[in-house]
PDB file of N, CA and C in Angstrom:
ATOM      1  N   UNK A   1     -40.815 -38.279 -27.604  1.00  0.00           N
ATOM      2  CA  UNK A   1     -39.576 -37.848 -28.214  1.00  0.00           C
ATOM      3  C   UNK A   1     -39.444 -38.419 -29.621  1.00  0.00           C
ATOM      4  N   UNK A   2     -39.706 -39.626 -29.865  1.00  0.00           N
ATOM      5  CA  UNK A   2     -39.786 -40.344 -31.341  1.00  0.00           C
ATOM      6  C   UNK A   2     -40.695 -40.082 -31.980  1.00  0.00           C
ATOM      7  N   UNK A   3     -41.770 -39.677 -31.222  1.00  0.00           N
ATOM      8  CA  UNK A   3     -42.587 -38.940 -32.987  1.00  0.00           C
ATOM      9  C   UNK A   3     -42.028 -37.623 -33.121  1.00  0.00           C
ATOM     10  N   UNK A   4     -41.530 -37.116 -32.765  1.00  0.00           N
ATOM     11  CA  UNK A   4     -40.914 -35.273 -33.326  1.00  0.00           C
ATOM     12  C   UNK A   4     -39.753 -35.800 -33.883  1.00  0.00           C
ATOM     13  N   UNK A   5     -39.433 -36.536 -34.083  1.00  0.00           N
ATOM     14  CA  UNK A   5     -37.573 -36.810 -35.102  1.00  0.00           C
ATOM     15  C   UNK A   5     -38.283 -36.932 -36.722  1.00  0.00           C
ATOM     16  N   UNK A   6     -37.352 -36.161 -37.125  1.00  0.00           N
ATOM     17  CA  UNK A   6     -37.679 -35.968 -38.878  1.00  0.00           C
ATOM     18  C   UNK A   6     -36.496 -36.417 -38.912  1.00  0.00           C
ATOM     19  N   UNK A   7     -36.782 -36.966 -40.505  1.00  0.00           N
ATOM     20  CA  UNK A   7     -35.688 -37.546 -41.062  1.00  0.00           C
ATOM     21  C   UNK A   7     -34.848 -36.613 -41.805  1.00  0.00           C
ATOM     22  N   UNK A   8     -33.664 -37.495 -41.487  1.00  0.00           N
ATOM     23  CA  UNK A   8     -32.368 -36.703 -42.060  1.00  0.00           C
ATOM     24  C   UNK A   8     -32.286 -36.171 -43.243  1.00  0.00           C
ATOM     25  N   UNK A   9     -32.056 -35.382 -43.945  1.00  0.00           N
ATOM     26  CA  UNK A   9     -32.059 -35.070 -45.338  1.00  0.00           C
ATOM     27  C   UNK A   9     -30.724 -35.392 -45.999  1.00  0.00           C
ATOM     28  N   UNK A  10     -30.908 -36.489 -46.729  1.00  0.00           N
ATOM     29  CA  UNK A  10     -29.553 -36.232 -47.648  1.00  0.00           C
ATOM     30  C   UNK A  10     -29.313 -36.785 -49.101  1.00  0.00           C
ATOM     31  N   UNK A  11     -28.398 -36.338 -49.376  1.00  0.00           N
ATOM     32  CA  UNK A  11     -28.071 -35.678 -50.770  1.00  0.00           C
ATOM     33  C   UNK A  11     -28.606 -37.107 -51.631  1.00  0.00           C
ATOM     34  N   UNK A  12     -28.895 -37.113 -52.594  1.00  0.00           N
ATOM     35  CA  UNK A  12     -29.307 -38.443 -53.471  1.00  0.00           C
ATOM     36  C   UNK A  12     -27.734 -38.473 -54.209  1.00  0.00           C
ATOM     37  N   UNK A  13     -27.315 -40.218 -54.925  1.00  0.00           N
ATOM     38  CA  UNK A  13     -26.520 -40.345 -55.175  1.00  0.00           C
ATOM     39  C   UNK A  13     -27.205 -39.901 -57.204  1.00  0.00           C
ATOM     40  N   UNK A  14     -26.305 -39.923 -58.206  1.00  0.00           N
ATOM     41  CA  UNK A  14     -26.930 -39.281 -59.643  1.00  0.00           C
ATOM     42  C   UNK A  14     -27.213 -41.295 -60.024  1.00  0.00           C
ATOM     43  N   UNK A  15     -28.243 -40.856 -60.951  1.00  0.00           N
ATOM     44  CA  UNK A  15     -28.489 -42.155 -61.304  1.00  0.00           C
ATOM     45  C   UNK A  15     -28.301 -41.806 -62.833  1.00  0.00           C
ATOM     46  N   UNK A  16     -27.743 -42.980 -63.831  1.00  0.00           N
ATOM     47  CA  UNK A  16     -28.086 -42.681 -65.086  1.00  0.00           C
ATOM     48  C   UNK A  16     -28.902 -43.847 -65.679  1.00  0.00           C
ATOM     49  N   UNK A  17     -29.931 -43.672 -66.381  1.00  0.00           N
ATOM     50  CA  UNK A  17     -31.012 -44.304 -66.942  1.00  0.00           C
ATOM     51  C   UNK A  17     -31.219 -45.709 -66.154  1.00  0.00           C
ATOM     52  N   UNK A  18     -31.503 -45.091 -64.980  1.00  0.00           N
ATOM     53  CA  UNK A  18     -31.899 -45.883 -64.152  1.00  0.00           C
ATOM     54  C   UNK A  18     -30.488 -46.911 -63.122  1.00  0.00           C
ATOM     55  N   UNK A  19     -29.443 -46.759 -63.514  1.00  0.00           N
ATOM     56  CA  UNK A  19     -28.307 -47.391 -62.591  1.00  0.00           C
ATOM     57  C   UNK A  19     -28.228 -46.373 -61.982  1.00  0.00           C
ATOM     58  N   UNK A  20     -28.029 -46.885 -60.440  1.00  0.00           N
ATOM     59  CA  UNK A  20     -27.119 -46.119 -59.159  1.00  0.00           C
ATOM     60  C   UNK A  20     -25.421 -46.342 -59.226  1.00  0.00           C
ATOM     61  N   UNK A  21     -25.172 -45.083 -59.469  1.00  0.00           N
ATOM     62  CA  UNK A  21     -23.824 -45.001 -59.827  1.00  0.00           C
ATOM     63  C   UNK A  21     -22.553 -45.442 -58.737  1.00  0.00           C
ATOM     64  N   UNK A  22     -23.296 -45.374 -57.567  1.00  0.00           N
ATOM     65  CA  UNK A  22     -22.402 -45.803 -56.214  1.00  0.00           C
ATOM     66  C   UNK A  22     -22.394 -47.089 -56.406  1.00  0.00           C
ATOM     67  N   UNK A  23     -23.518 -47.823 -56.537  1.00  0.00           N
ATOM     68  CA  UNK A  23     -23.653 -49.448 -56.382  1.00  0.00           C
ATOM     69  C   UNK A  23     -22.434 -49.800 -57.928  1.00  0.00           C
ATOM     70  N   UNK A  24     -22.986 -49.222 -58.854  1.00  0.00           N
ATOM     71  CA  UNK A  24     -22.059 -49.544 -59.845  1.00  0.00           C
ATOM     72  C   UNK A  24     -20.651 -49.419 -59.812  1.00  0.00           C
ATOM     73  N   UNK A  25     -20.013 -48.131 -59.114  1.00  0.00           N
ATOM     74  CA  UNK A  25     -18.633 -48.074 -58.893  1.00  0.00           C
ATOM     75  C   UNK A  25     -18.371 -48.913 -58.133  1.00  0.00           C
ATOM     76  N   UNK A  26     -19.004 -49.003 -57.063  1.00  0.00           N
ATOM     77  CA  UNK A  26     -18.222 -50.492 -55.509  1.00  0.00           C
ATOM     78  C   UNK A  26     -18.469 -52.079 -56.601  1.00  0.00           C
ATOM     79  N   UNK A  27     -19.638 -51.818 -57.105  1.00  0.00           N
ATOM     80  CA  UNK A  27     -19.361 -53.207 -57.815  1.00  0.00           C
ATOM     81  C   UNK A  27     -18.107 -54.018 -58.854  1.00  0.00           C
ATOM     82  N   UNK A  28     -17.842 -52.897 -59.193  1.00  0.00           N
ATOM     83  CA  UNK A  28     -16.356 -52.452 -59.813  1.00  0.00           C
ATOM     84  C   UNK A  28     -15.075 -52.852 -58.860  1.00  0.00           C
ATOM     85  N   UNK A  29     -15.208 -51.556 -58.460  1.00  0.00           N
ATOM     86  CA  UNK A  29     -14.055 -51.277 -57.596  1.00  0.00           C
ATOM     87  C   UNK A  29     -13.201 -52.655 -56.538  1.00  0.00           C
ATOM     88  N   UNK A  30     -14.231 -53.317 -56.042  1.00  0.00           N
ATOM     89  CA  UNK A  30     -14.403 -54.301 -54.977  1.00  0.00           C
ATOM     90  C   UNK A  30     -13.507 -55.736 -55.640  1.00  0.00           C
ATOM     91  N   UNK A  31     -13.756 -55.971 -56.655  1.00  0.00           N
ATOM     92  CA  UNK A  31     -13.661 -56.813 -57.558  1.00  0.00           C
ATOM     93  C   UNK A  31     -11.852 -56.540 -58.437  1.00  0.00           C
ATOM     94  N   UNK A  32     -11.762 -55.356 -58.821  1.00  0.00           N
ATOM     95  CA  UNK A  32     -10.895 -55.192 -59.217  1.00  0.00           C
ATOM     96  C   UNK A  32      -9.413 -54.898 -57.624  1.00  0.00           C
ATOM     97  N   UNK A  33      -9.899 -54.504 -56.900  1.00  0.00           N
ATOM     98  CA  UNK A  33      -8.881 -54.590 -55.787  1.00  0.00           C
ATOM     99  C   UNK A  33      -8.465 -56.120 -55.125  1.00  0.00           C
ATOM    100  N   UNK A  34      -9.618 -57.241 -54.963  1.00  0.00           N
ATOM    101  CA  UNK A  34      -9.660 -58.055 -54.871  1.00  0.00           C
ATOM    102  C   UNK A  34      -8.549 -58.309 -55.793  1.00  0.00           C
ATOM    103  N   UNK A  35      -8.679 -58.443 -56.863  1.00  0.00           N
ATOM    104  CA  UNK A  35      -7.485 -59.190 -57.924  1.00  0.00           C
ATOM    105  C   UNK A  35      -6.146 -58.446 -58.030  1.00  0.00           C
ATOM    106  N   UNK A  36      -6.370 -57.107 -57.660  1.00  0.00           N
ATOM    107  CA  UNK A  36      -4.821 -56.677 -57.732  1.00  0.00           C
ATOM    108  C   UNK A  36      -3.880 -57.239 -56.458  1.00  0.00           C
ATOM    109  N   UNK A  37      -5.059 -57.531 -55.308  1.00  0.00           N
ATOM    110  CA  UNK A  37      -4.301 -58.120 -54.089  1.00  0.00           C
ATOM    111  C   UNK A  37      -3.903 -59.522 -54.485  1.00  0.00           C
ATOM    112  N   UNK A  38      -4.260 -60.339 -55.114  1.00  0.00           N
ATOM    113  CA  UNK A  38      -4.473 -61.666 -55.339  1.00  0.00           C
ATOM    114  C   UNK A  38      -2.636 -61.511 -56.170  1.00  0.00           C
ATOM    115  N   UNK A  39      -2.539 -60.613 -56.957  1.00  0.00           N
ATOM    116  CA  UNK A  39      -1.425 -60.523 -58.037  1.00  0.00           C
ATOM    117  C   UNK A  39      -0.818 -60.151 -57.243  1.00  0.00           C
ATOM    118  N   UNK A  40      -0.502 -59.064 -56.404  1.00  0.00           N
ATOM    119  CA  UNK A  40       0.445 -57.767 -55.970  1.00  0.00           C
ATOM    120  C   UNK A  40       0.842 -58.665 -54.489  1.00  0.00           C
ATOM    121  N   UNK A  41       0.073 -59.639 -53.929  1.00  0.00           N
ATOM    122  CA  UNK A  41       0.397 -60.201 -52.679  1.00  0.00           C
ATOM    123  C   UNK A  41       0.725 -61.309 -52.367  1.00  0.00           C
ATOM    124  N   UNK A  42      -0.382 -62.304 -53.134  1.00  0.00           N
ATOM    125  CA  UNK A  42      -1.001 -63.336 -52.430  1.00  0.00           C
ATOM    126  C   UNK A  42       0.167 -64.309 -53.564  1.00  0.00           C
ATOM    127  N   UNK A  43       0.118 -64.115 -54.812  1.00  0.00           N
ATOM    128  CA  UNK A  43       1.564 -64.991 -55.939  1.00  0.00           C
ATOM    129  C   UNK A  43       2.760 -64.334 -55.270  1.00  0.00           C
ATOM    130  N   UNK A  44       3.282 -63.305 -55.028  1.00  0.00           N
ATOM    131  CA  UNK A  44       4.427 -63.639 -54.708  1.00  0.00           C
ATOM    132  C   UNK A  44       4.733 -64.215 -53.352  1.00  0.00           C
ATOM    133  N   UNK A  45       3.656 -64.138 -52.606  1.00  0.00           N
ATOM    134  CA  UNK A  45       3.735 -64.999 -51.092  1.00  0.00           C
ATOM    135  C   UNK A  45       4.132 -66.608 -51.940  1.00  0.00           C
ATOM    136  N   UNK A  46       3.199 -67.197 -52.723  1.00  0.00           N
ATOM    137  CA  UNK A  46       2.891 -68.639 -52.173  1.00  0.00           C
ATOM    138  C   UNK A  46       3.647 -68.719 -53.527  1.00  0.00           C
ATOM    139  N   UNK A  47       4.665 -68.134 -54.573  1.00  0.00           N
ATOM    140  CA  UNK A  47       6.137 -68.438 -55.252  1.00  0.00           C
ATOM    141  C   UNK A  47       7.085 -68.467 -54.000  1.00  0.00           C
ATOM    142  N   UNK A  48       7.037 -67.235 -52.867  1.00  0.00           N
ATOM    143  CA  UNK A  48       8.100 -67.805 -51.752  1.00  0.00           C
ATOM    144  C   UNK A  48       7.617 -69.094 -50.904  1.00  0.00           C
ATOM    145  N   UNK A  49       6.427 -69.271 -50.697  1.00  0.00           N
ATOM    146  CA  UNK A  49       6.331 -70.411 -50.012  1.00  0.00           C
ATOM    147  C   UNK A  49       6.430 -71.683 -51.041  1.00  0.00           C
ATOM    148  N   UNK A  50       6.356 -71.763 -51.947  1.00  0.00           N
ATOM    149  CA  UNK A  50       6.968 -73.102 -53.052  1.00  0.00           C
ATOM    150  C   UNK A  50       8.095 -73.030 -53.175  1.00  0.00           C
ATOM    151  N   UNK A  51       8.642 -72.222 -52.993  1.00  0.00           N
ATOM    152  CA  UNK A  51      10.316 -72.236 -52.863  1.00  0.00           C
ATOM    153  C   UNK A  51      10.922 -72.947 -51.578  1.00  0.00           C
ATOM    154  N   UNK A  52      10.465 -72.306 -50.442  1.00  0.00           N
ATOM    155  CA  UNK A  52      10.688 -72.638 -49.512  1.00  0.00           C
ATOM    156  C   UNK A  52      10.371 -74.267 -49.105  1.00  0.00           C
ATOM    157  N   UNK A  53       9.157 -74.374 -49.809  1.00  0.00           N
ATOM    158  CA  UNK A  53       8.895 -76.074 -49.528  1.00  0.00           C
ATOM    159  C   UNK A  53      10.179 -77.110 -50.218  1.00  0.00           C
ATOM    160  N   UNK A  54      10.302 -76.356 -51.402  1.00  0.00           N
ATOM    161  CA  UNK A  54      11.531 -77.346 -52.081  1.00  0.00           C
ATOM    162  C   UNK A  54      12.726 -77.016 -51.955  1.00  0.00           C
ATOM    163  N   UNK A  55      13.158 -75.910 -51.107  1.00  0.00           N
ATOM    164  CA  UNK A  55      14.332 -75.976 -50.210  1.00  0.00           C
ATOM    165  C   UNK A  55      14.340 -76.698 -49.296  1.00  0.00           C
ATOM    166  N   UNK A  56      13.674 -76.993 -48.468  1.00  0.00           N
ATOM    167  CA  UNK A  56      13.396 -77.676 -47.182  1.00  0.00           C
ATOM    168  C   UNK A  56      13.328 -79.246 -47.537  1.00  0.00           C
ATOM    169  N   UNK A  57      12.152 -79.707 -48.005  1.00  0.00           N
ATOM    170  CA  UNK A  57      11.629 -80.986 -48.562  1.00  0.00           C
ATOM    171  C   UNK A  57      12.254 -81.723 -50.116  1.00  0.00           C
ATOM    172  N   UNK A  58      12.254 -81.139 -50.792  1.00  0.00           N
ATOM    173  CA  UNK A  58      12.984 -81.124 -52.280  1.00  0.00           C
ATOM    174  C   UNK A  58      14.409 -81.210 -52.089  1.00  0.00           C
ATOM    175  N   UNK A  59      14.699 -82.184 -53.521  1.00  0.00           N
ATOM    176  CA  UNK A  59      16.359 -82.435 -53.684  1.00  0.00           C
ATOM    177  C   UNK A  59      16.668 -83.265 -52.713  1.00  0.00           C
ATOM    178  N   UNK A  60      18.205 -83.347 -52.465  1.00  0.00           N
ATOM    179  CA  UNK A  60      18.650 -84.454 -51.703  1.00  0.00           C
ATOM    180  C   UNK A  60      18.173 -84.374 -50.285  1.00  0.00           C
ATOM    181  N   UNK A  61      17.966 -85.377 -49.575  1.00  0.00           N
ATOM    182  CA  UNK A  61      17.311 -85.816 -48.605  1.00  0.00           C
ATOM    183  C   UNK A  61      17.959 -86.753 -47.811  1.00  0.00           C
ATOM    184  N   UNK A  62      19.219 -86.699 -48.219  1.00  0.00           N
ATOM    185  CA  UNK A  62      19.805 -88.175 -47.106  1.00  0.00           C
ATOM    186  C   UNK A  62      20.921 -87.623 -46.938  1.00  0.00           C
ATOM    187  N   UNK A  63      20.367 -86.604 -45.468  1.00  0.00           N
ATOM    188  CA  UNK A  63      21.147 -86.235 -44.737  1.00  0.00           C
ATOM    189  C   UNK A  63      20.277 -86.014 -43.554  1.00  0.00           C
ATOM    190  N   UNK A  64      20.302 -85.598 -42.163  1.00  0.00           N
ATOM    191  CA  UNK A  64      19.671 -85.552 -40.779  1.00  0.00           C
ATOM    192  C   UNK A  64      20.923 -84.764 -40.214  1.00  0.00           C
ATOM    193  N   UNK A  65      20.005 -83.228 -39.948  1.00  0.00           N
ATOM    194  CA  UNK A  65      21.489 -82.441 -38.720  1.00  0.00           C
ATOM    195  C   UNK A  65      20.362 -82.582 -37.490  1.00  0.00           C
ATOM    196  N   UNK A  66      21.828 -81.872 -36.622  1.00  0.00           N
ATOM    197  CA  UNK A  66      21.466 -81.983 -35.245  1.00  0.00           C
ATOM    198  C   UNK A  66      22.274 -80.675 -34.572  1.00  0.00           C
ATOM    199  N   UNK A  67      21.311 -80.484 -33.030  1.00  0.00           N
ATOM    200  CA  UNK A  67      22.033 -79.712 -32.858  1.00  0.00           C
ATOM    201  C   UNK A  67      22.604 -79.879 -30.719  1.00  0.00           C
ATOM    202  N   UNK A  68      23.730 -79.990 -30.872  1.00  0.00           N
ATOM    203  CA  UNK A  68      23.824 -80.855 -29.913  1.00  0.00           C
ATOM    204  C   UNK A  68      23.334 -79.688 -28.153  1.00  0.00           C
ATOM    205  N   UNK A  69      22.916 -80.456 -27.233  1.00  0.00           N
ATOM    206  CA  UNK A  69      22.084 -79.767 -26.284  1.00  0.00           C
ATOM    207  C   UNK A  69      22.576 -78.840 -25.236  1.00  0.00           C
ATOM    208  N   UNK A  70      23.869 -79.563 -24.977  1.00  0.00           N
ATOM    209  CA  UNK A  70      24.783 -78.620 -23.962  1.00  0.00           C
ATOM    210  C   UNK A  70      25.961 -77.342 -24.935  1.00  0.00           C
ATOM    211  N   UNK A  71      26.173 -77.896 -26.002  1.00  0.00           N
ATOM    212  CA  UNK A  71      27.141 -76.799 -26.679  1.00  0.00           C
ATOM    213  C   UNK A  71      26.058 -75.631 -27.611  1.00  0.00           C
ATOM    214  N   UNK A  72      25.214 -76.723 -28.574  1.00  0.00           N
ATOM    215  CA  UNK A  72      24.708 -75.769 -29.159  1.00  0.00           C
ATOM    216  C   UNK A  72      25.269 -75.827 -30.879  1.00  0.00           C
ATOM    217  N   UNK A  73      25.901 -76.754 -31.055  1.00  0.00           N
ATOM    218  CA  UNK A  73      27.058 -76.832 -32.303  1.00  0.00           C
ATOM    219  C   UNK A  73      26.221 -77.460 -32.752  1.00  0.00           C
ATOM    220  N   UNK A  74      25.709 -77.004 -34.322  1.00  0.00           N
ATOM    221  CA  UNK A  74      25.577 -78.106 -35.236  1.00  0.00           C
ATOM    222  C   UNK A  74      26.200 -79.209 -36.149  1.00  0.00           C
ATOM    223  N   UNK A  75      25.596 -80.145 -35.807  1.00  0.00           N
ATOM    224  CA  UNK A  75      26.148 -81.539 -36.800  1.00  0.00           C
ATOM    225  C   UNK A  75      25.633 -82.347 -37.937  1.00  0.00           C
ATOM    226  N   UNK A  76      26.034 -82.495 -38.776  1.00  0.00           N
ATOM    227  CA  UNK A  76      24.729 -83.233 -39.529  1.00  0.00           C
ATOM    228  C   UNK A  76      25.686 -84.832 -40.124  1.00  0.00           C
ATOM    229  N   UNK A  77      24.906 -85.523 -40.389  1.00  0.00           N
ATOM    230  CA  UNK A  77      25.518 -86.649 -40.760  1.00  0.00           C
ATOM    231  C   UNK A  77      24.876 -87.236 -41.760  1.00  0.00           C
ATOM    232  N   UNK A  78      25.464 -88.120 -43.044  1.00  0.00           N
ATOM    233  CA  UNK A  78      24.654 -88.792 -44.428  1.00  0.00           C
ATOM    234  C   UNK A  78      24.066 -90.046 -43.686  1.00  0.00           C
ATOM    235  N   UNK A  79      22.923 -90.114 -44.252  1.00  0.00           N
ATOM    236  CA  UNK A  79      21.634 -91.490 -43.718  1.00  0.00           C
ATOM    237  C   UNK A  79      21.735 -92.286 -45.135  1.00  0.00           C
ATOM    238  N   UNK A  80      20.788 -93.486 -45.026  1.00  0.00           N
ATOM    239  CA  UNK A  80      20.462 -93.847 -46.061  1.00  0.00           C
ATOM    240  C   UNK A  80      19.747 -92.898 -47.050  1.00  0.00           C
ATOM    241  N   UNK A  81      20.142 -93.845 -48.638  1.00  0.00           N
ATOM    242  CA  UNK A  81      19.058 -92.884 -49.409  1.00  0.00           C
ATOM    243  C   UNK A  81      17.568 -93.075 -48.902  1.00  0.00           C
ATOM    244  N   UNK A  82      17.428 -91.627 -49.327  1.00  0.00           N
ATOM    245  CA  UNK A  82      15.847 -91.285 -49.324  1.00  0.00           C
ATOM    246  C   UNK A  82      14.638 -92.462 -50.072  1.00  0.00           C
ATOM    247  N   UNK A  83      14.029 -92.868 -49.344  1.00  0.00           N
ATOM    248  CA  UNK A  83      12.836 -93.746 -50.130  1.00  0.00           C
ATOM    249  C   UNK A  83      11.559 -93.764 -49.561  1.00  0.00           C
ATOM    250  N   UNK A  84      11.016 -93.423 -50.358  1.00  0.00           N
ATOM    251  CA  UNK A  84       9.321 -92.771 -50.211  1.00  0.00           C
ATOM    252  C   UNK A  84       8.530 -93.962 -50.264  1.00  0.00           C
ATOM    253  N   UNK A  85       8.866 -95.298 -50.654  1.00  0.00           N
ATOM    254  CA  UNK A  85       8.710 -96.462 -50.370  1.00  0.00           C
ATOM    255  C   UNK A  85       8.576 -97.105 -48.849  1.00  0.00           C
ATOM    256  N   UNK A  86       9.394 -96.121 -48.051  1.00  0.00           N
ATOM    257  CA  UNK A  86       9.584 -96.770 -47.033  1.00  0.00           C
ATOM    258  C   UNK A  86       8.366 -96.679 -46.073  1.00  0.00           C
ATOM    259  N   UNK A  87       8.085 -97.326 -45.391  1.00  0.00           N
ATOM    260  CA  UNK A  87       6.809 -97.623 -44.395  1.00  0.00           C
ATOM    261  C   UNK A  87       6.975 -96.340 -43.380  1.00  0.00           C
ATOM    262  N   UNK A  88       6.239 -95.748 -42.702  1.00  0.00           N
ATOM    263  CA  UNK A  88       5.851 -94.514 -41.813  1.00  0.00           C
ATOM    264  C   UNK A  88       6.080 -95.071 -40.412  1.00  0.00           C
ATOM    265  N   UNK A  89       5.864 -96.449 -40.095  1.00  0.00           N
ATOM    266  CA  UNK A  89       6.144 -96.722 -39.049  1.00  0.00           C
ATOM    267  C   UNK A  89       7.429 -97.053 -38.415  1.00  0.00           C
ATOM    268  N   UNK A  90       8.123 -97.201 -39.644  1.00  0.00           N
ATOM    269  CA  UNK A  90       9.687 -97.506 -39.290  1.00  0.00           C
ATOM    270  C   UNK A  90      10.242 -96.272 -39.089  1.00  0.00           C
ATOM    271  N   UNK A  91       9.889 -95.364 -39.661  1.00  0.00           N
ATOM    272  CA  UNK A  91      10.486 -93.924 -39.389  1.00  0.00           C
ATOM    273  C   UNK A  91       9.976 -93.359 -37.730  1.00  0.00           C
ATOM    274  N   UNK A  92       8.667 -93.608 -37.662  1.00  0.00           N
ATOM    275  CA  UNK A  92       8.311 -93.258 -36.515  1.00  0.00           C
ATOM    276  C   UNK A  92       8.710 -93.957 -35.133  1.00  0.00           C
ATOM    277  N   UNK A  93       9.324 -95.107 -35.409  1.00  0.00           N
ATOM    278  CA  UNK A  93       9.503 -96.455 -34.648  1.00  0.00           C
ATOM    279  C   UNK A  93      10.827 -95.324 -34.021  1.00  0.00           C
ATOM    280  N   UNK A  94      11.186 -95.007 -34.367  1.00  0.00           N
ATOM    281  CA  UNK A  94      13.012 -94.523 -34.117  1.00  0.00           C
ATOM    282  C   UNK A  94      13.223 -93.057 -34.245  1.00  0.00           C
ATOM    283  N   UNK A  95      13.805 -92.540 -33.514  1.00  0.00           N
ATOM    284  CA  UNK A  95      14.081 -91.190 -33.271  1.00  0.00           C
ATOM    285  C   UNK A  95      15.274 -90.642 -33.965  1.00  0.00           C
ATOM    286  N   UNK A  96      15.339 -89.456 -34.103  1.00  0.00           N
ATOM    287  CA  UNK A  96      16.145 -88.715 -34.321  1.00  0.00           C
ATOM    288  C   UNK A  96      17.445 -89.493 -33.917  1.00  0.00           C
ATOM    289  N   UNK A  97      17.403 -88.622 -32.390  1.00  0.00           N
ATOM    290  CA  UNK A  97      19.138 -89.494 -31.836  1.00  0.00           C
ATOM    291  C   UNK A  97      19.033 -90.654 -31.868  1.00  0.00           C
ATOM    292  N   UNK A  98      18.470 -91.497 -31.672  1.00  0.00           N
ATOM    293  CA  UNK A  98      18.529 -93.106 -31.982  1.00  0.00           C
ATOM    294  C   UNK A  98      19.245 -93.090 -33.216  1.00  0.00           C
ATOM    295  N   UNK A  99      18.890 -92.453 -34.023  1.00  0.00           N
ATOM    296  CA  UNK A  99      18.977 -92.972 -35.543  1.00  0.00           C
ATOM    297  C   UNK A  99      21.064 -92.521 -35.918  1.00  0.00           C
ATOM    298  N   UNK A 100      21.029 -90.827 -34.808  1.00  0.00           N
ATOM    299  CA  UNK A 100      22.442 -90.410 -35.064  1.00  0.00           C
ATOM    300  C   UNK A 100      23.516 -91.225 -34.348  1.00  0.00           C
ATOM    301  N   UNK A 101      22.825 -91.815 -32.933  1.00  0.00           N
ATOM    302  CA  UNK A 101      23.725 -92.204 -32.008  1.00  0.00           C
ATOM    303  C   UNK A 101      24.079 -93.981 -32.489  1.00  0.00           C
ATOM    304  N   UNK A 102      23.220 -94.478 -33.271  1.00  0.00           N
ATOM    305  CA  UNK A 102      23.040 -95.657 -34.300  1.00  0.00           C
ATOM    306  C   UNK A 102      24.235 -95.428 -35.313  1.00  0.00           C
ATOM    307  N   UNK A 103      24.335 -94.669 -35.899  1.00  0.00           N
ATOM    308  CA  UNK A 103      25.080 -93.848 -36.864  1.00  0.00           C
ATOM    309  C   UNK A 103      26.299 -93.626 -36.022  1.00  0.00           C
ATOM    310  N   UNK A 104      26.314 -93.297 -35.706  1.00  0.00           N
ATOM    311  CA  UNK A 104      28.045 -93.156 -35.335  1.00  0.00           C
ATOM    312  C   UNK A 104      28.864 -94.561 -34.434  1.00  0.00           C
ATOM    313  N   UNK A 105      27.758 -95.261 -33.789  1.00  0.00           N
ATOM    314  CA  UNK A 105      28.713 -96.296 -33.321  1.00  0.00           C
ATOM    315  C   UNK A 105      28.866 -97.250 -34.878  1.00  0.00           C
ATOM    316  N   UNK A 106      28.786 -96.988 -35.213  1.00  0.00           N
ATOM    317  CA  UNK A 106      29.167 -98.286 -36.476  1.00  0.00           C
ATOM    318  C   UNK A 106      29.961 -97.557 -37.507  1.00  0.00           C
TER     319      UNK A 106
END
């Protein structure tokens, strides 16, 4: 059966002085879509995600909400100022509610 199969016939792509005009357009093409996605998608994604980081993380920082478990009501209450000085383990040492339920008896 495989020696009687002839090959397919098909159309040649035009070449000019020696470039293949297909390879040359995708080489193009590929490159330039790449960058319109990069502009048209990928900057205004990660301008909303820098925004979003310095809404969240950025500006004032000495505050901690909560949201309480049986109602569902949020609360938030002022902490000390923010200090980036401060050691990782002291933050980690102490919880959330520790820190609110600390906070309100005093």
């Amino acid at each position: 059966l495989i020696t009687h199969l002839l090959p397919v016939q098909m159309r040649r792509w035009p070449r000019y002085r020696g470039l293949d005009i297909k390879a040359a357009v995708v080489s193009l093409v590929i490159p330039l879509l790449l960058a319109a996605s990069v502009v048209l998608v990928l900057q205004p994604l990660m301008y909303d995600l820098e925004t979003l980081r310095y809404t969240m993380c950025g500006g004032l920082q000495d505050f901690v909400v909560e949201q309480h478990a049986h109602t569902g009501i949020l609360y938030g209450m002022a902490t000390k100022p923010y200090n980036k000085a401060a050691s990782v383990d002291d933050f980690l040492r102490s919880s959330l509610s520790a820190r609110l339920i600390d906070r309100m008896a005093y």
